[in-house]
Protein backbone atom coordinates (compact mmCIF):
# COMPACT_ATOMS: atom_id res chain seq x y z
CA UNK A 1 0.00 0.00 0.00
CA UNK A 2 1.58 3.15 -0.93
CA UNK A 3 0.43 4.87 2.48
CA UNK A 4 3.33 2.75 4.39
CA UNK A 5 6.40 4.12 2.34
CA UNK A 6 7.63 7.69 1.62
CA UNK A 7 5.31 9.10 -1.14
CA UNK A 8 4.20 12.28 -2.79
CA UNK A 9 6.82 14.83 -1.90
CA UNK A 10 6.04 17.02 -4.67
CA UNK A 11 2.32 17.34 -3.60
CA UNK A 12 0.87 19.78 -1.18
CA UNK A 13 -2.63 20.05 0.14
CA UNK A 14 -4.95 22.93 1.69
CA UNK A 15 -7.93 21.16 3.84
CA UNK A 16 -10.37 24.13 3.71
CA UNK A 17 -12.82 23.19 6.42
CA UNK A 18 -16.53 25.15 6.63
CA UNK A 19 -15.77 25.57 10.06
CA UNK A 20 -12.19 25.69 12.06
CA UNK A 21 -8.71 25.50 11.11
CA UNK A 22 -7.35 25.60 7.68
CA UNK A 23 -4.90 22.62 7.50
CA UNK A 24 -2.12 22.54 4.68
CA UNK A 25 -0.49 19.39 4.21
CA UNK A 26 3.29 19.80 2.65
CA UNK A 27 6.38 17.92 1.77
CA UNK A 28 9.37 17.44 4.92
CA UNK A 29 11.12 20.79 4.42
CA UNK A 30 8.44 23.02 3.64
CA UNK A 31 8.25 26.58 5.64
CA UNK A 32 4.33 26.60 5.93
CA UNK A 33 5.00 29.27 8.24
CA UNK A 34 5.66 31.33 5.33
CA UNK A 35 1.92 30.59 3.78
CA UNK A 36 -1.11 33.25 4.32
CA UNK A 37 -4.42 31.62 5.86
CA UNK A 38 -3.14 28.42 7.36
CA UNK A 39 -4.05 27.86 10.78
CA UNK A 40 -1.60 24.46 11.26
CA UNK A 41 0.50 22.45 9.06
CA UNK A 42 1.93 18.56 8.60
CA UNK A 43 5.09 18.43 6.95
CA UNK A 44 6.55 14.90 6.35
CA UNK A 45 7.47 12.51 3.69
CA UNK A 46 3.98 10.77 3.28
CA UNK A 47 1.67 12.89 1.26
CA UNK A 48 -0.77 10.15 1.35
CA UNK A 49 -0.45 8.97 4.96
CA UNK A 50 -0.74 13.01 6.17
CA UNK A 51 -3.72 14.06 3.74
CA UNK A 52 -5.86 10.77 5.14
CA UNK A 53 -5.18 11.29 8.67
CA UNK A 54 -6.04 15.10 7.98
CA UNK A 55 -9.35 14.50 6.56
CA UNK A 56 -10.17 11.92 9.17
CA UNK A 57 -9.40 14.44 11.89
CA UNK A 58 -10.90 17.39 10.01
CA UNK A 59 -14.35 15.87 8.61
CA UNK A 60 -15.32 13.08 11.19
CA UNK A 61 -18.78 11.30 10.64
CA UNK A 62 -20.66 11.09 7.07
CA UNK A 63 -19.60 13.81 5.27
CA UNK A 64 -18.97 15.39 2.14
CA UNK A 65 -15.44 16.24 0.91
CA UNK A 66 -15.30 18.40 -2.21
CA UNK A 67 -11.39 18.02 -3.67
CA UNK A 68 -9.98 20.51 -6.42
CA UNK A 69 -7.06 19.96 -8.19
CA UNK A 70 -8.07 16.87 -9.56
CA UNK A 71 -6.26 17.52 -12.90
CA UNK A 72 -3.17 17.47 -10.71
CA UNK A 73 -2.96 14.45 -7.76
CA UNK A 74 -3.03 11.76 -9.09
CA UNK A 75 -5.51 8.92 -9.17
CA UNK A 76 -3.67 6.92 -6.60
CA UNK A 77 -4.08 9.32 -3.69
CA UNK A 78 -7.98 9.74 -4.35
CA UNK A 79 -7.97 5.90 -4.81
CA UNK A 80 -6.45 5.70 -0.54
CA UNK A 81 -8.94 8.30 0.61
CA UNK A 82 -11.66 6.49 -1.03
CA UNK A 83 -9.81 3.20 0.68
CA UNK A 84 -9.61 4.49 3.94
CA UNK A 85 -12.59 6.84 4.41
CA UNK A 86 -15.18 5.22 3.35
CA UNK A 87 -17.87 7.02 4.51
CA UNK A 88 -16.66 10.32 3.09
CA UNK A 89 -18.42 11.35 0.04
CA UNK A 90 -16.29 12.65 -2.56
CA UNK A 91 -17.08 15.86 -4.94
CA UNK A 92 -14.93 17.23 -7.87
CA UNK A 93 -16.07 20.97 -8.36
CA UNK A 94 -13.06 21.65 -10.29
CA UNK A 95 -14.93 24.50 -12.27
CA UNK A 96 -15.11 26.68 -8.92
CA UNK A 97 -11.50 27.21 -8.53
CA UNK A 98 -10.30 27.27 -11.89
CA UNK A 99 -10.49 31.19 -12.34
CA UNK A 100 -8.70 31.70 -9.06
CA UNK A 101 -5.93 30.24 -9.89
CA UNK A 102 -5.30 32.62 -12.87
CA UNK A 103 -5.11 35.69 -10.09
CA UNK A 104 -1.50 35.55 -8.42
CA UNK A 105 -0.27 37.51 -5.39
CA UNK A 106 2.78 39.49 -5.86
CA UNK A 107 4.46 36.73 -3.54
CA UNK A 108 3.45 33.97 -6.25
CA UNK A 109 5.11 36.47 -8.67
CA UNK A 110 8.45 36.48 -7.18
CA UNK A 111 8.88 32.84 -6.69
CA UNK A 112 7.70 31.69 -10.41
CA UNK A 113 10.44 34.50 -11.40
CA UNK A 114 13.14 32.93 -9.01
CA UNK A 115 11.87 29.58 -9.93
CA UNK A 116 12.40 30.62 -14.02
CA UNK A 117 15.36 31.99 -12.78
CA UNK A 118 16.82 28.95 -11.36
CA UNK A 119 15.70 26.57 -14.25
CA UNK A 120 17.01 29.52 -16.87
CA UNK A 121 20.51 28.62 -14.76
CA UNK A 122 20.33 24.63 -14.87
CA UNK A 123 19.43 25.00 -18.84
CA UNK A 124 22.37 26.84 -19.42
CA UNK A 125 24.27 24.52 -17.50
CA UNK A 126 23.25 21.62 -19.20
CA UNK A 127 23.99 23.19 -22.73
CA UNK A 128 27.78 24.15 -21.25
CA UNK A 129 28.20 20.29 -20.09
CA UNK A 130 26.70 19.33 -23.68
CA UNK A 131 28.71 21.08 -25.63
CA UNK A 132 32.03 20.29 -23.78
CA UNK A 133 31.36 16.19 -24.44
């Protein structure tokens, strides 16, 4: 079962409760200090294993769980929540968040620029170790 090994540490996860504590679920490492609107955090090296165990403690009883992102995680960690929570209905309203994303906070701005700055870097790099072969 993938939940017992180290999994998913390029995935991160907001739990967006309709009442209490926002909950953001984030690879080992991660400064979710850092993050606007998060009231706690679990940082490790099992996405899977920390988004279950958040959604158990978050939405206890029968509930409904709407996830977005779905063109994103991939099937495998919707496949364990539907394993291990069974009685949590899952939703896919996709559509509602879709717009949002386009808006970005200056903050978002500055780290795709250092982020194209960095992979501008390694690029370069790579064509300097080509071209010396």
């Amino acid at each position: 079962m993938r939940t017992e090994a180290v999994s998913g540490l390029g995935y991160s996860a907001l739990l967006v409760p309709s009442e209490g504590e926002t909950t953001l679920i984030a690879p080992l490492g991660y400064q979710a200090d850092s993050v606007v609107g998060v009231g706690k955090s679990k940082t490790s090296t099992n996405f899977g294993l920390d988004l279950i165990s958040s959604l158990r403690d978050s939405f206890e009883g029968n509930s409904r769980l709407a996830l977005v992102g779905s063109d994103i995680l991939p099937a495998a960690y919707f496949d364990e929540v539907n394993r291990s929570l069974t009685q949590l209905s899952l939703e896919f309203p996709d559509d509602i968040i879709a717009d949002q994303r386009m808006i970005k906070s200056e903050n978002e701005i500055g780290l795709s620029r250092e982020a194209s700055r960095i992979a501008d870097k390694a690029v370069w790099a790579a064509v300097y170790a080509i071209r010396r072969l």
